[in-house]
PDB file of N, CA and C in Angstrom:
ATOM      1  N   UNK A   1      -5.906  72.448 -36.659  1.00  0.00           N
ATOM      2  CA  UNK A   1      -6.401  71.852 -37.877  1.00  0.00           C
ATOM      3  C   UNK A   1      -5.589  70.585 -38.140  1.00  0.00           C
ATOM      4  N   UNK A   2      -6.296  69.386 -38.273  1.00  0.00           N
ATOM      5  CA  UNK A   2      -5.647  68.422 -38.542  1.00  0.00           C
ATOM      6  C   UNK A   2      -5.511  67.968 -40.110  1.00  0.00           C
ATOM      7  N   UNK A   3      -4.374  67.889 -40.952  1.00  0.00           N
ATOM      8  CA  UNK A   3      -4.234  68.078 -42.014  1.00  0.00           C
ATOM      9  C   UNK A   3      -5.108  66.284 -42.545  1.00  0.00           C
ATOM     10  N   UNK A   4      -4.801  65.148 -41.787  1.00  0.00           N
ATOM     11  CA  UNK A   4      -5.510  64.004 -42.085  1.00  0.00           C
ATOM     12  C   UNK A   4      -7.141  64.547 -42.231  1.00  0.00           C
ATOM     13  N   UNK A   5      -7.099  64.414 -41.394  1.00  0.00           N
ATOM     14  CA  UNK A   5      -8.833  64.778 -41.174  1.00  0.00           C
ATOM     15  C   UNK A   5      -9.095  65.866 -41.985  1.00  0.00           C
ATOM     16  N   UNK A   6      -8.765  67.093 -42.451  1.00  0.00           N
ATOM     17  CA  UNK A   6      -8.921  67.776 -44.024  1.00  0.00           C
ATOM     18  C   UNK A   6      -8.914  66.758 -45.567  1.00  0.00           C
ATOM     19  N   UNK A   7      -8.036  65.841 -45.392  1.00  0.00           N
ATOM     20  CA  UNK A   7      -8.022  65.658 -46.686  1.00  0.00           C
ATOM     21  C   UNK A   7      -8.523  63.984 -46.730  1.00  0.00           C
ATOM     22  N   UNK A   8      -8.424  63.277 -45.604  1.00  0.00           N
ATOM     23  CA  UNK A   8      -9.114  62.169 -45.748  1.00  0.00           C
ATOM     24  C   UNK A   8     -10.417  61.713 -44.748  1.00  0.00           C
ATOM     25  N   UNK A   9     -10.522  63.064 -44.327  1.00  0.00           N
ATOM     26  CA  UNK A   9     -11.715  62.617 -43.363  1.00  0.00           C
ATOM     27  C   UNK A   9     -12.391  61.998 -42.073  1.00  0.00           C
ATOM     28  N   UNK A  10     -10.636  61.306 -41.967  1.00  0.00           N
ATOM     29  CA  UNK A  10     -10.268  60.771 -40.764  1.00  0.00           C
ATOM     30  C   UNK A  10      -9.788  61.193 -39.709  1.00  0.00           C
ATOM     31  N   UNK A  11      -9.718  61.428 -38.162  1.00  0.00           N
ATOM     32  CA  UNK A  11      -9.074  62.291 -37.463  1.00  0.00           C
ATOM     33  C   UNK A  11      -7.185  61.452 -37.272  1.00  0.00           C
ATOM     34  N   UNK A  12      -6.153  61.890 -37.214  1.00  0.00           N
ATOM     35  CA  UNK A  12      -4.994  61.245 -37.092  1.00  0.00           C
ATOM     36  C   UNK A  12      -4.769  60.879 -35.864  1.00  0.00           C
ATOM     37  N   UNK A  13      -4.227  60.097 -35.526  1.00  0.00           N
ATOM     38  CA  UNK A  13      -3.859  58.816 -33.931  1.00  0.00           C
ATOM     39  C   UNK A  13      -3.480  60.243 -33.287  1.00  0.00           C
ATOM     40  N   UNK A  14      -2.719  61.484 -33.227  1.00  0.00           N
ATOM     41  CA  UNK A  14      -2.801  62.710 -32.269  1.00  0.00           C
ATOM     42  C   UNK A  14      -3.514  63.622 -32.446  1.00  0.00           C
ATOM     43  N   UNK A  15      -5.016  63.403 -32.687  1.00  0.00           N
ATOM     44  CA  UNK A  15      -6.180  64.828 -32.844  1.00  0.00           C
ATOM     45  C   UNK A  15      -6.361  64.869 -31.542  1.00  0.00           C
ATOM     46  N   UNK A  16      -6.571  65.902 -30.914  1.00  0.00           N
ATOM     47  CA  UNK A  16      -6.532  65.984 -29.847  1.00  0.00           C
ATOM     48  C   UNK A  16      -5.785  66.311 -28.679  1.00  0.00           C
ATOM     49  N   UNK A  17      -4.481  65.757 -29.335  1.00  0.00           N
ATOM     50  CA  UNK A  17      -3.498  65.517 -27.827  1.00  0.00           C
ATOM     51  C   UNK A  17      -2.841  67.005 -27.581  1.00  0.00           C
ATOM     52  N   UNK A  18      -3.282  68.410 -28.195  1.00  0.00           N
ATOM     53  CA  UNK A  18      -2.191  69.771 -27.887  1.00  0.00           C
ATOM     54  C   UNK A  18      -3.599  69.894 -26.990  1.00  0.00           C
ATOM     55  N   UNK A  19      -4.767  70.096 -27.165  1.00  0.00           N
ATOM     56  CA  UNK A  19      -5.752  70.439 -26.528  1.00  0.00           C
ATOM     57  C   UNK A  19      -5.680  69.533 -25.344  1.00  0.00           C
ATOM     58  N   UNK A  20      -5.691  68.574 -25.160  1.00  0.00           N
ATOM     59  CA  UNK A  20      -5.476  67.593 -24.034  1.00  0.00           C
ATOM     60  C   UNK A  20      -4.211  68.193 -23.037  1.00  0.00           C
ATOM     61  N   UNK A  21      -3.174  68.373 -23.907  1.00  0.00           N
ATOM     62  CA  UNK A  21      -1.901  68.979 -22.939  1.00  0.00           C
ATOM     63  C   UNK A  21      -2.526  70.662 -22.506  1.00  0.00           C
ATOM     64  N   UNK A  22      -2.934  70.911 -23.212  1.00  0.00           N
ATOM     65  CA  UNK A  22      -3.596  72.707 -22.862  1.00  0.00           C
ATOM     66  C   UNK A  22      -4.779  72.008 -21.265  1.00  0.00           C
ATOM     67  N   UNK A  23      -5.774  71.266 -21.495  1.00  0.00           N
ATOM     68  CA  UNK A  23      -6.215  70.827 -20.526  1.00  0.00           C
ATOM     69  C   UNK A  23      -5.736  70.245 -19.250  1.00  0.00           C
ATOM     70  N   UNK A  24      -5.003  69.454 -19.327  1.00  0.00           N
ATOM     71  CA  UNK A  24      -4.129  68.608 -18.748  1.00  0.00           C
ATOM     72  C   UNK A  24      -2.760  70.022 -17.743  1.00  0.00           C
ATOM     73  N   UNK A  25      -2.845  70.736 -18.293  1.00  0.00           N
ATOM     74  CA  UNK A  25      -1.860  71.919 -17.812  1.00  0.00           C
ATOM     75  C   UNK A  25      -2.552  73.033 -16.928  1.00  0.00           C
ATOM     76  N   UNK A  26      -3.946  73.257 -17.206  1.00  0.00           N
ATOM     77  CA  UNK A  26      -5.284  74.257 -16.458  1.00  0.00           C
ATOM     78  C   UNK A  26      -5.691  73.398 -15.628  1.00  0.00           C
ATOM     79  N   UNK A  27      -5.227  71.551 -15.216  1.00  0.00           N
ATOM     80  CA  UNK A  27      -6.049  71.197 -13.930  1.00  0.00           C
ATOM     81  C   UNK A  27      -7.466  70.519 -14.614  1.00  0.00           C
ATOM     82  N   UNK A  28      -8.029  70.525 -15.730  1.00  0.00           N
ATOM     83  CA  UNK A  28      -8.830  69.169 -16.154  1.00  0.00           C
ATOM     84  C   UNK A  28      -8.545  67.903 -16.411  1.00  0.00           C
ATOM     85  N   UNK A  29      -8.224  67.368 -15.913  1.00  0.00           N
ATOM     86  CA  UNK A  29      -8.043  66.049 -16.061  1.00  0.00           C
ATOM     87  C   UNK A  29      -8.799  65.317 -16.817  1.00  0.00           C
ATOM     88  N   UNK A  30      -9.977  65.442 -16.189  1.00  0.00           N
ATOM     89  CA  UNK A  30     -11.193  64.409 -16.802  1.00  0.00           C
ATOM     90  C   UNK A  30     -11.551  65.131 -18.059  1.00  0.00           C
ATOM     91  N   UNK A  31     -11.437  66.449 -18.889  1.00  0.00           N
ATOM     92  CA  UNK A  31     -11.547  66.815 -20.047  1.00  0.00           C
ATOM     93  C   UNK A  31     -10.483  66.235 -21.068  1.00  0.00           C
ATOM     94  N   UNK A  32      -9.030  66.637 -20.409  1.00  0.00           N
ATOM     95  CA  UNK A  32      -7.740  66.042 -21.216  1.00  0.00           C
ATOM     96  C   UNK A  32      -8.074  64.709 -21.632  1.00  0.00           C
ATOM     97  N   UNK A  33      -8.417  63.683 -20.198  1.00  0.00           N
ATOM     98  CA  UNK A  33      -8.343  62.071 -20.835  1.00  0.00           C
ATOM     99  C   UNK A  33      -9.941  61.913 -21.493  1.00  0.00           C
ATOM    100  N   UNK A  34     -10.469  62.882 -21.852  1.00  0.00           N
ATOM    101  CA  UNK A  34     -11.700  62.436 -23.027  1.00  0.00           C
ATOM    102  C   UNK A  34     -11.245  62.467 -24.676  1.00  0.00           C
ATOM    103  N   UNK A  35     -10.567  63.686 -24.421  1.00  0.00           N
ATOM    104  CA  UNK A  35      -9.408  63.544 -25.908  1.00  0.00           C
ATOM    105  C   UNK A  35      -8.533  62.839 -26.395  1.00  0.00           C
ATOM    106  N   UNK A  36      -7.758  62.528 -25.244  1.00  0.00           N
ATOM    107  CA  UNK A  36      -6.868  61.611 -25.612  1.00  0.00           C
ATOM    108  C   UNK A  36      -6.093  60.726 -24.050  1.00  0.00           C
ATOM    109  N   UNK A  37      -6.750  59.568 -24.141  1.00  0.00           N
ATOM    110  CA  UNK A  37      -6.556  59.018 -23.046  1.00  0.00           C
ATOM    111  C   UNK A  37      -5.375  58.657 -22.978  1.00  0.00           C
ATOM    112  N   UNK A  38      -4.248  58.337 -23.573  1.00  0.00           N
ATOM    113  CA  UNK A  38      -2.560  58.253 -23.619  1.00  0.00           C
ATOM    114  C   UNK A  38      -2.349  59.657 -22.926  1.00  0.00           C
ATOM    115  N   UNK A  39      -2.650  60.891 -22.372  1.00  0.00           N
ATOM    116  CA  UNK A  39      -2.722  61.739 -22.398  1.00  0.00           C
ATOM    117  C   UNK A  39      -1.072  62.031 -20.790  1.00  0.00           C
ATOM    118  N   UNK A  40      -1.750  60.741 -19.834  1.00  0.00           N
ATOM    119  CA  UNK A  40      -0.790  60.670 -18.560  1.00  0.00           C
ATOM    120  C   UNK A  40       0.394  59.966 -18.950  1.00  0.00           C
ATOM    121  N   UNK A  41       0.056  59.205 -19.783  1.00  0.00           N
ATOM    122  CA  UNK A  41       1.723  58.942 -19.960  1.00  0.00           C
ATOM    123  C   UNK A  41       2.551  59.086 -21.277  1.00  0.00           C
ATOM    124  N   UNK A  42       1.407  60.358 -22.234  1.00  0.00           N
ATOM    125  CA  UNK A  42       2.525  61.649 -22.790  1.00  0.00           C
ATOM    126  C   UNK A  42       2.576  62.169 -22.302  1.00  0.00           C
ATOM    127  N   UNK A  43       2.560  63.212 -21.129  1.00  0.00           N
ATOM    128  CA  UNK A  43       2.973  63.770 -20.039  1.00  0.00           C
ATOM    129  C   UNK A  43       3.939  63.388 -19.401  1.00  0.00           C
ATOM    130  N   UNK A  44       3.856  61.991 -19.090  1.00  0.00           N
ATOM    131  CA  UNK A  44       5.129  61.401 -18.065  1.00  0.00           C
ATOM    132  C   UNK A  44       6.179  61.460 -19.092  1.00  0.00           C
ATOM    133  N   UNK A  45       6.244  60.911 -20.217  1.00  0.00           N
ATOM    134  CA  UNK A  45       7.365  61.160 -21.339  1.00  0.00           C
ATOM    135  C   UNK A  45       7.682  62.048 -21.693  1.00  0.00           C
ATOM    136  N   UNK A  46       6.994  63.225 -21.935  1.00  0.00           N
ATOM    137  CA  UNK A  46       7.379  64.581 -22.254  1.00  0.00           C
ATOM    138  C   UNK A  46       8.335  65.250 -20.904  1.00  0.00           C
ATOM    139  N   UNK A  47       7.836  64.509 -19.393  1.00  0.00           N
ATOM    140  CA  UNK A  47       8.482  65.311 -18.276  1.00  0.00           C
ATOM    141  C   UNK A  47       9.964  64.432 -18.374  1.00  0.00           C
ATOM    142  N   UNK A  48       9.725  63.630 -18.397  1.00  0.00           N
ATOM    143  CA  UNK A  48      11.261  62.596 -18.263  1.00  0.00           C
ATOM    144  C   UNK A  48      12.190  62.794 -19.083  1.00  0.00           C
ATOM    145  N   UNK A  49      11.936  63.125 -20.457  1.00  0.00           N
ATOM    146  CA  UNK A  49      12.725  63.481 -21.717  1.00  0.00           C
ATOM    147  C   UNK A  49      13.250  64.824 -21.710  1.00  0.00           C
ATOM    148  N   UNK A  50      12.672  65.865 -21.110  1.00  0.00           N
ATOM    149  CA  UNK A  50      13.403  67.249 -20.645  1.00  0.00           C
ATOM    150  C   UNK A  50      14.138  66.794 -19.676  1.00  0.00           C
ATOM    151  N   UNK A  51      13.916  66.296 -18.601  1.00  0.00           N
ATOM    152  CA  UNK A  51      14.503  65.872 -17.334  1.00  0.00           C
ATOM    153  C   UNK A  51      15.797  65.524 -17.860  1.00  0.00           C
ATOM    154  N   UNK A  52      15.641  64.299 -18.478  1.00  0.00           N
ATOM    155  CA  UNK A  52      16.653  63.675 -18.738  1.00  0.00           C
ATOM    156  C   UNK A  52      17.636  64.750 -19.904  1.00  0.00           C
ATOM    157  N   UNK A  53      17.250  65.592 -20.405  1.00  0.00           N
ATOM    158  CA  UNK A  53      18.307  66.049 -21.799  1.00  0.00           C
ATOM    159  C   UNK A  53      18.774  67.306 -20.763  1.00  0.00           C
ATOM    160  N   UNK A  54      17.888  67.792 -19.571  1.00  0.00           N
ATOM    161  CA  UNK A  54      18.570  68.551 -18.602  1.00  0.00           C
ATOM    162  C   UNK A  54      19.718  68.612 -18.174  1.00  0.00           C
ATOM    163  N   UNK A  55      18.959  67.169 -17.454  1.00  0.00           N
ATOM    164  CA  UNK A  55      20.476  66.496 -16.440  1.00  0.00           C
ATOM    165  C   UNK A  55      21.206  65.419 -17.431  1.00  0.00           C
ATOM    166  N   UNK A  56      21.240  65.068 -18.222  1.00  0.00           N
ATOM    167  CA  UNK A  56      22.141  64.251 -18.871  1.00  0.00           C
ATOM    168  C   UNK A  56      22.330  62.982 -17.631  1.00  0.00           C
ATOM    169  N   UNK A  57      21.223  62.480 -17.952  1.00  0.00           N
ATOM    170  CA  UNK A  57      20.781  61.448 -17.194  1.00  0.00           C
ATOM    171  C   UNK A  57      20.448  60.285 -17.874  1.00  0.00           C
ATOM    172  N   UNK A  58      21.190  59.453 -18.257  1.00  0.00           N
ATOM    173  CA  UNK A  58      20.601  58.090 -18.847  1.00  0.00           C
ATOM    174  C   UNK A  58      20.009  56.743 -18.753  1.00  0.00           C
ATOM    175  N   UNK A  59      19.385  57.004 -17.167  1.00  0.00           N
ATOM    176  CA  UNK A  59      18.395  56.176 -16.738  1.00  0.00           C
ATOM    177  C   UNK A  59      17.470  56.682 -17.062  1.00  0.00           C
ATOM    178  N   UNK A  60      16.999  57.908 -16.658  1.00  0.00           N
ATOM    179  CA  UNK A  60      15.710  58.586 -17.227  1.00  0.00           C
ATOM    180  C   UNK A  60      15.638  58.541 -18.948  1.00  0.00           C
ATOM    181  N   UNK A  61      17.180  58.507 -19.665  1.00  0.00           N
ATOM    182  CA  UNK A  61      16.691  58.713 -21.022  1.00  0.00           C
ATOM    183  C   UNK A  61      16.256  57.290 -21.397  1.00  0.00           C
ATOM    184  N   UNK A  62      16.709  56.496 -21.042  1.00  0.00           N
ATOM    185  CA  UNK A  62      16.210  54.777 -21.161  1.00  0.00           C
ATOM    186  C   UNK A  62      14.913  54.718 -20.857  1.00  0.00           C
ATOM    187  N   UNK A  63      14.262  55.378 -19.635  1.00  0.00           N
ATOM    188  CA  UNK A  63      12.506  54.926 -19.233  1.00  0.00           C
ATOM    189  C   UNK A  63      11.679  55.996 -19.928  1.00  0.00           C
ATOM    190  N   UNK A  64      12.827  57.210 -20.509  1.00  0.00           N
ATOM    191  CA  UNK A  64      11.659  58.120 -21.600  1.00  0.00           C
ATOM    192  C   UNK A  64      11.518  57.351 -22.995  1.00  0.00           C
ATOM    193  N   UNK A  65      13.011  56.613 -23.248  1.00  0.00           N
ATOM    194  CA  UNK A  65      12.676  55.719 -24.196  1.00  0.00           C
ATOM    195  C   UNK A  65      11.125  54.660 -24.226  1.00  0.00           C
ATOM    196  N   UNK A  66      11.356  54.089 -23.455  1.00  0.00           N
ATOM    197  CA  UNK A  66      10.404  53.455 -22.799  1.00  0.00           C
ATOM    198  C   UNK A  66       8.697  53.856 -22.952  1.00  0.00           C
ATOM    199  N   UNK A  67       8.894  54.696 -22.280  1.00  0.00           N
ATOM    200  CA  UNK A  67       7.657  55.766 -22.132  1.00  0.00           C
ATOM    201  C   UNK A  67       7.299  55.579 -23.717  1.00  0.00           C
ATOM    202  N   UNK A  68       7.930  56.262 -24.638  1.00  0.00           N
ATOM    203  CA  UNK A  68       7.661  56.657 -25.516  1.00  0.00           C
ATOM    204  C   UNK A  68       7.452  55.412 -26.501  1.00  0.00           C
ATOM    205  N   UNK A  69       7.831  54.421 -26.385  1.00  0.00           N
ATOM    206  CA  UNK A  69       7.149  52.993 -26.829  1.00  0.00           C
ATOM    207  C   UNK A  69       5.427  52.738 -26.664  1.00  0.00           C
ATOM    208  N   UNK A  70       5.616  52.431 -25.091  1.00  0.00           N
ATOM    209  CA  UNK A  70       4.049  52.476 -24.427  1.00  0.00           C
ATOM    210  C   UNK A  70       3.105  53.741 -25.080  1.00  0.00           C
ATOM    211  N   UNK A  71       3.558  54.714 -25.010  1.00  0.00           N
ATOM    212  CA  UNK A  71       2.354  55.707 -25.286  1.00  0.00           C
ATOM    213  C   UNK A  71       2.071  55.623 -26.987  1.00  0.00           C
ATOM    214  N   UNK A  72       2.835  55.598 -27.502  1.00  0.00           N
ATOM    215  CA  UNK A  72       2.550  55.164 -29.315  1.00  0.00           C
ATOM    216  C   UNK A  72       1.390  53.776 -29.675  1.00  0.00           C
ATOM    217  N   UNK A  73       1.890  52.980 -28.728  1.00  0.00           N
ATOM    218  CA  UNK A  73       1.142  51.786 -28.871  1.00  0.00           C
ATOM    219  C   UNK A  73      -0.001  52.225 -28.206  1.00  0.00           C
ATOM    220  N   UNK A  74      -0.362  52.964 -26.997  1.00  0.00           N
ATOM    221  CA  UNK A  74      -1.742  53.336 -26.507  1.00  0.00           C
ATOM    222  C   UNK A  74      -2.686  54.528 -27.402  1.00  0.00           C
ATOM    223  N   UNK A  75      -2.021  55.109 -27.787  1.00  0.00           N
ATOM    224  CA  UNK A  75      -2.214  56.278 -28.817  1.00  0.00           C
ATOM    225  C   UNK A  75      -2.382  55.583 -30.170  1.00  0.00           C
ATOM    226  N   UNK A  76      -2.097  54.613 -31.039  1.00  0.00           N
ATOM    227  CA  UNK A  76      -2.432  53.992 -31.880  1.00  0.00           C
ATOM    228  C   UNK A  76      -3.820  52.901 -31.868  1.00  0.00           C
ATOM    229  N   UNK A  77      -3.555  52.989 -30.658  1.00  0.00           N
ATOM    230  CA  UNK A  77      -4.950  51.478 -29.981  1.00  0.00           C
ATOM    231  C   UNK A  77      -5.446  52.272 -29.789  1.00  0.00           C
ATOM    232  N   UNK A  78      -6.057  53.649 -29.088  1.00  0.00           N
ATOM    233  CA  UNK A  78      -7.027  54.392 -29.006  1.00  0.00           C
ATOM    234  C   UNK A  78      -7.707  54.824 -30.129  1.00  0.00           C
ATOM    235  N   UNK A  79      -6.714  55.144 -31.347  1.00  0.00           N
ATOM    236  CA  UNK A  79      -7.164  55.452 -32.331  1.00  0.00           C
ATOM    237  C   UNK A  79      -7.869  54.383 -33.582  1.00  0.00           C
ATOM    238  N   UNK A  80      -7.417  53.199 -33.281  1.00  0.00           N
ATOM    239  CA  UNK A  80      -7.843  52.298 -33.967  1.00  0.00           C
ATOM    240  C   UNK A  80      -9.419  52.112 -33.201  1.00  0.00           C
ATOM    241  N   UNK A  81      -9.811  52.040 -32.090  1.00  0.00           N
ATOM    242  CA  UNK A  81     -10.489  51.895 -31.241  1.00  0.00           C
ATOM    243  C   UNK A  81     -11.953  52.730 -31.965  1.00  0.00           C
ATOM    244  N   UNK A  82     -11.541  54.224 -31.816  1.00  0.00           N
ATOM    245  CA  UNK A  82     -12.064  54.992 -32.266  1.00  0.00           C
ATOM    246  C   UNK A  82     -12.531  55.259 -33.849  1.00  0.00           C
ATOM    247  N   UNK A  83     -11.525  54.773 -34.611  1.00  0.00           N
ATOM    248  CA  UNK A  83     -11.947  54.844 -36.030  1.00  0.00           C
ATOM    249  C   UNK A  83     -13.290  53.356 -36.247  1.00  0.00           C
ATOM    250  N   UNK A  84     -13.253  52.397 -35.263  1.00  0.00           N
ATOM    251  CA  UNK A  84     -14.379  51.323 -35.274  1.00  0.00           C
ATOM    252  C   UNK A  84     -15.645  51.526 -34.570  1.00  0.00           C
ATOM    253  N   UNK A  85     -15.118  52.524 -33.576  1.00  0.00           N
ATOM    254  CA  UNK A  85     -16.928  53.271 -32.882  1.00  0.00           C
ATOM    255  C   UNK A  85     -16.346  52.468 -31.804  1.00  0.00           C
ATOM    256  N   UNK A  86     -15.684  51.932 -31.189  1.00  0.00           N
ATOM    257  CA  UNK A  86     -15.899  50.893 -30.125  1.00  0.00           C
ATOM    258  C   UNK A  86     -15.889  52.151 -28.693  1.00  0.00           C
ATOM    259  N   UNK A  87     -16.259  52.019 -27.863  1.00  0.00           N
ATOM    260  CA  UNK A  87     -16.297  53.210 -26.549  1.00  0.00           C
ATOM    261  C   UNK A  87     -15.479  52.196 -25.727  1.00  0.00           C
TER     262      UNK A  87
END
């Protein structure tokens, strides 16, 4: 349940993305990136950011930094995308 989309009607820049990782984890690919096309590289950030707090690794924590720049900005542009109808 997305609490945006309850009370303003709108879906929020991550509707989608636990179902996408549930997909994305069973081997659909092409279902995951219909939900949320940032979908491969929250994945790559989510793997690098354990990686890295694993191994106490701070090259990896620098490119999860990273990661996690890029995918906000793709995840915000998707959603802007989407709140205009554009496909």
């Amino acid at each position: 349940v997305c609490i945006m989309r309850e009370i303003l009607g709108t879906p929020c820049p991550g509707c989608g993305t636990l179902t996408a990782f549930r997909l994305l984890a069973s081997g659909d690919f092409q279902g995951a990136h219909a939900l949320q096309p940032a979908i491969s590289i929250l994945g790559a950030w989510l793997t690098l950011s354990l990686a890295a707090v694993a191994f106490g690794h701070r090259a990896l924590a620098a490119t999860a930094g990273w990661l996690a720049s890029v995918s906000g900005v793709v995840v915000v542009a998707v959603w802007l995308l989407r709140l205009l109808h554009v496909s």
